[in-house]
Protein backbone atom coordinates (compact mmCIF):
# COMPACT_ATOMS: atom_id res chain seq x y z
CA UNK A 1 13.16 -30.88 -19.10
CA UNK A 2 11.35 -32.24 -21.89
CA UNK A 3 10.34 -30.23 -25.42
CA UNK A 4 7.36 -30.30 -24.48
CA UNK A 5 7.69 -28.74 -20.99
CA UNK A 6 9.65 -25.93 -22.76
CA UNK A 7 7.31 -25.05 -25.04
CA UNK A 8 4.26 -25.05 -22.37
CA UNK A 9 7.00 -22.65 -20.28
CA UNK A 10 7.63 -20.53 -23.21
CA UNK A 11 3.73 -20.01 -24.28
CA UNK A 12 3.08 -19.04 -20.52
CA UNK A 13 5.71 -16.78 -20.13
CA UNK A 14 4.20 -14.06 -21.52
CA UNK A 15 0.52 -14.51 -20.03
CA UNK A 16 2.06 -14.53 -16.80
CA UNK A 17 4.21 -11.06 -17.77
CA UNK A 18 0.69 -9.70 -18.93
CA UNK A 19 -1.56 -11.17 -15.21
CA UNK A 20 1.67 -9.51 -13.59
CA UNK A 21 1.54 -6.28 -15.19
CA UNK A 22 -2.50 -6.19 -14.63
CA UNK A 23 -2.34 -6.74 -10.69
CA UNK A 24 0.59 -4.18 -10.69
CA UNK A 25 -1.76 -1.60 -12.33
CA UNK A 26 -5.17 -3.03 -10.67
CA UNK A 27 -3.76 -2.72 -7.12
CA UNK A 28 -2.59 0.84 -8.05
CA UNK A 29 -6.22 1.51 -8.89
CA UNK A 30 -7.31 -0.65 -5.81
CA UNK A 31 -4.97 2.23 -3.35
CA UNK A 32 -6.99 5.27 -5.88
CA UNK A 33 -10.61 4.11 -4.97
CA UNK A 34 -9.43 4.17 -1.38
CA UNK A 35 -7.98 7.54 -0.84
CA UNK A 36 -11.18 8.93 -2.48
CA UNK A 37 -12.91 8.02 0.79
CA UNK A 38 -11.81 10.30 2.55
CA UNK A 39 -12.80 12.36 5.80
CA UNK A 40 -10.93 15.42 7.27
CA UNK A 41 -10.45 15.44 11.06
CA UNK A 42 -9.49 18.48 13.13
CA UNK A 43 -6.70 19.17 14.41
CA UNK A 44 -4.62 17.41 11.73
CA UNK A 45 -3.89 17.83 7.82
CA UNK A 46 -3.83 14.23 7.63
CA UNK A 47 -7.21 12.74 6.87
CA UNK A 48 -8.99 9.26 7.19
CA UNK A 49 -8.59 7.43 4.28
CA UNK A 50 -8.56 3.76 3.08
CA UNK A 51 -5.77 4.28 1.23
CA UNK A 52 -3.22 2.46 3.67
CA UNK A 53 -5.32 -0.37 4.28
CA UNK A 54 -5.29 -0.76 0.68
CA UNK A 55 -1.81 -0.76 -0.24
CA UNK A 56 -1.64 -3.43 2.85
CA UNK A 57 -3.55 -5.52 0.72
CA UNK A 58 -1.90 -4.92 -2.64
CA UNK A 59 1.24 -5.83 -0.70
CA UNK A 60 -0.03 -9.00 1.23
CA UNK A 61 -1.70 -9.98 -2.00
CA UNK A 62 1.38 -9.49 -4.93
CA UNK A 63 4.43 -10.07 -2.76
CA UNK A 64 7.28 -7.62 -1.89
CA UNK A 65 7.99 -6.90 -5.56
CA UNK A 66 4.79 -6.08 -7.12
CA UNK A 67 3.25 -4.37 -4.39
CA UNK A 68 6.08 -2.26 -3.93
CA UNK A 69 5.87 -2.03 -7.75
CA UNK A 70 2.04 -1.15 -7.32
CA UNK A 71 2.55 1.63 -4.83
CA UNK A 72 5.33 3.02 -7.09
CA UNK A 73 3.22 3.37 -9.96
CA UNK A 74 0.29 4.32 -7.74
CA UNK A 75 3.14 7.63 -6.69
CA UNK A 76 4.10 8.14 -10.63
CA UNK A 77 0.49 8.40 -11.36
CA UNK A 78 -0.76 11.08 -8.75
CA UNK A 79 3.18 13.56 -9.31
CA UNK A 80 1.90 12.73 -12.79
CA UNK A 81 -1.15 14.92 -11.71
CA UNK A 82 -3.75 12.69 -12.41
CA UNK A 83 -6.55 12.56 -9.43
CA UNK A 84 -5.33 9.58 -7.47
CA UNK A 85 -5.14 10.82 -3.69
CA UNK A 86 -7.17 12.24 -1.85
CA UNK A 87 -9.84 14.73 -3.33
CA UNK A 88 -8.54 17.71 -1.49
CA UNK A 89 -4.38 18.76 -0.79
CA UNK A 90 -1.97 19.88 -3.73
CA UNK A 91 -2.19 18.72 -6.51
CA UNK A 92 0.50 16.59 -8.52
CA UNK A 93 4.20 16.44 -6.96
CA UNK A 94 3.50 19.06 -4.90
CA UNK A 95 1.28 16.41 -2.54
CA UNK A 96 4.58 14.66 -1.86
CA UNK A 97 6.13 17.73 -0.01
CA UNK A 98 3.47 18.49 2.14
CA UNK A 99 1.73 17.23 5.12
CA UNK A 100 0.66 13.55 3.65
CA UNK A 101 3.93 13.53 1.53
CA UNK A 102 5.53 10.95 4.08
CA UNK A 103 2.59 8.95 4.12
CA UNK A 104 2.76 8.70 0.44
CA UNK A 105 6.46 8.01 0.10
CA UNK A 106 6.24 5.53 2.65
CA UNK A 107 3.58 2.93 0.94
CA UNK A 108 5.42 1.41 -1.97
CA UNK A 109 8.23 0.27 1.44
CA UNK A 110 5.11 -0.46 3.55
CA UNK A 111 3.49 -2.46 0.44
CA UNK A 112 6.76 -4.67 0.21
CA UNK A 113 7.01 -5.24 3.90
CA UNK A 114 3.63 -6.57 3.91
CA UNK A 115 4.16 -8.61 1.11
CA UNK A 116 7.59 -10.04 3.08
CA UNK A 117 5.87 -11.48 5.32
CA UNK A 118 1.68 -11.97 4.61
CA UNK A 119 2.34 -13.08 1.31
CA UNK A 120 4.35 -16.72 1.53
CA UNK A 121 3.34 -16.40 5.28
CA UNK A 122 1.56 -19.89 6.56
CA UNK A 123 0.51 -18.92 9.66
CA UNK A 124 -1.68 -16.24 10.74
CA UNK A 125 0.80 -14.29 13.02
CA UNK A 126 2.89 -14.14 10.04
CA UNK A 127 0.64 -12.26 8.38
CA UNK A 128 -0.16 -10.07 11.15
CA UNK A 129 3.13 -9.19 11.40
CA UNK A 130 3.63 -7.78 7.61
CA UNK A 131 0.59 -6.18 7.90
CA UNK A 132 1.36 -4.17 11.16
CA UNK A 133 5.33 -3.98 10.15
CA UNK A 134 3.91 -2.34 6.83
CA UNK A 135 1.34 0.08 8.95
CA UNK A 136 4.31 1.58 11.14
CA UNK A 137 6.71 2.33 8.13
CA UNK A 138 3.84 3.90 6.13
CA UNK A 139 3.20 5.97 9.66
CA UNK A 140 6.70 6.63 10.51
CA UNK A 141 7.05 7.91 7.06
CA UNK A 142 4.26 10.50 7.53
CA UNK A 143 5.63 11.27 11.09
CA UNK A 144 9.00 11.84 9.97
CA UNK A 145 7.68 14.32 7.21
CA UNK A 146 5.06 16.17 9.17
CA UNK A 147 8.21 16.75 12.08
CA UNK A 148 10.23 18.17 9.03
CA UNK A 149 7.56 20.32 7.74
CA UNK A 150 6.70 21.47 11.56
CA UNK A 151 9.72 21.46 13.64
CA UNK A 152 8.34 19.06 16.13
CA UNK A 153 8.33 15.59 16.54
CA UNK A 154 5.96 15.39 19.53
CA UNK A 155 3.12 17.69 17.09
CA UNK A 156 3.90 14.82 14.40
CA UNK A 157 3.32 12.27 16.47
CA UNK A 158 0.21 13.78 18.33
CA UNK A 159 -1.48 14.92 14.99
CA UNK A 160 -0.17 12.91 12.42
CA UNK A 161 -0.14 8.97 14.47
CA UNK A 162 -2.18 9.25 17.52
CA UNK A 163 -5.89 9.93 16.37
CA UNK A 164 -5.38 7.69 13.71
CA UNK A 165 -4.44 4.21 15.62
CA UNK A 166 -7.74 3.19 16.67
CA UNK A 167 -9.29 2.94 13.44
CA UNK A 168 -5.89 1.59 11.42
CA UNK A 169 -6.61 -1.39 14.09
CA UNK A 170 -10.03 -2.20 12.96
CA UNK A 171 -8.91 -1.75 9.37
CA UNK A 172 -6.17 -4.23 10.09
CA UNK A 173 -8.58 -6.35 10.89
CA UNK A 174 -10.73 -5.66 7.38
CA UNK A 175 -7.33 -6.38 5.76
CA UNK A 176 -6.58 -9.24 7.57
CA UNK A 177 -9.86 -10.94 6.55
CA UNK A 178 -9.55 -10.04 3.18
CA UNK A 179 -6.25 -10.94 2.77
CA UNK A 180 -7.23 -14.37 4.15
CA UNK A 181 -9.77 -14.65 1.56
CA UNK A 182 -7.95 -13.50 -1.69
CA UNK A 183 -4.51 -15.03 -0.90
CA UNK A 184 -4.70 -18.76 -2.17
CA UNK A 185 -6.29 -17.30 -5.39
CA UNK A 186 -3.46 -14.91 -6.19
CA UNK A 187 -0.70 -17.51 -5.21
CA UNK A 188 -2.41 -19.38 -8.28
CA UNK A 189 -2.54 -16.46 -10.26
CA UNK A 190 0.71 -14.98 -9.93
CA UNK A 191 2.84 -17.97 -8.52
């Protein structure tokens, strides 16, 4: 490697550190402005939110790393008690042990699964794989906490999966094309 290169390495070393940094903390914002849309249904404490389908996309869009990175920061900021989930529930830590506490737990490894696979993937199934992979771990995680909390795993599944798989389909979708559209740009920006 010549000076030169070194040099040009050296003086973008620390712009890249600071885009880094920024996506980490913009896709934690990204996965706040979609749990504020938010609609209860009945027969569940779990509401419809956009909050999964946008830690899907923070994790097809950073990578494993800093999409799990995002989500974990996303998680500091809300037990932090600052208004981050979903306008109604407990506030601060306490979210994380009830109903929607699995759900929660479960995107930073649901964020990093997607990013496994959508981010470096070339072909679309490959993408459509880490997006779906990431969707059942962030369900399975609110499953496996809403059995705890209930006793039942049949409940969980029935009020905490079930009336929610139609419309995490059609999201998929939304985050599919999205992801599509953003990826080459963030490859650029965060190679």
């Amino acid at each position: 490697m010549t000076e030169a290169a070194r040099v040009a390495e050296h003086l973008a070393a620390p712009t890249l550190v600071l885009r880094r940094v920024t996506a980490v903390l913009a896709g934690a914002l990204l996965v706040a402005l979609g749990a504020q849309v938010s609609v209860p249904l009945s027969g569940t404490p779990v509401p419809v939110t956009f909050q999964v389908p946008a830690a899907l996309v923070v994790g097809a869009l950073l990578g494993p790393g800093l999409g799990a990175a995002s989500l974990a920061t996303y998680l500091a900021l809300g037990a932090a008690g600052l208004p981050v989930s979903a306008p109604f529930g407990m506030p601060g830590l306490a979210r994380l042990f009830g109903p929607t506490g699995g759900y929660l737990l479960a995107l930073p490894l649901g964020a990093a699964i997607a990013g496994a696979l959508a981010y470096r993937g070339r072909r679309w199934w490959q993408v459509a794989l880490g997006l779906v992979g990431g969707l059942a771990v962030i369900h399975l995680g609110g499953i496996a906490q809403l059995a705890i909390l209930g006793g039942d795993f049949g409940v969980a599944w029935r009020a905490g999966s079930l009336p929610f798989l139609a419309g995490d389909i059609a999201k998929l979708l939304l985050v599919g094309l999205v992801v599509a559209r953003f990826r080459a740009p963030m490859h650029r920006a965060l190679p």
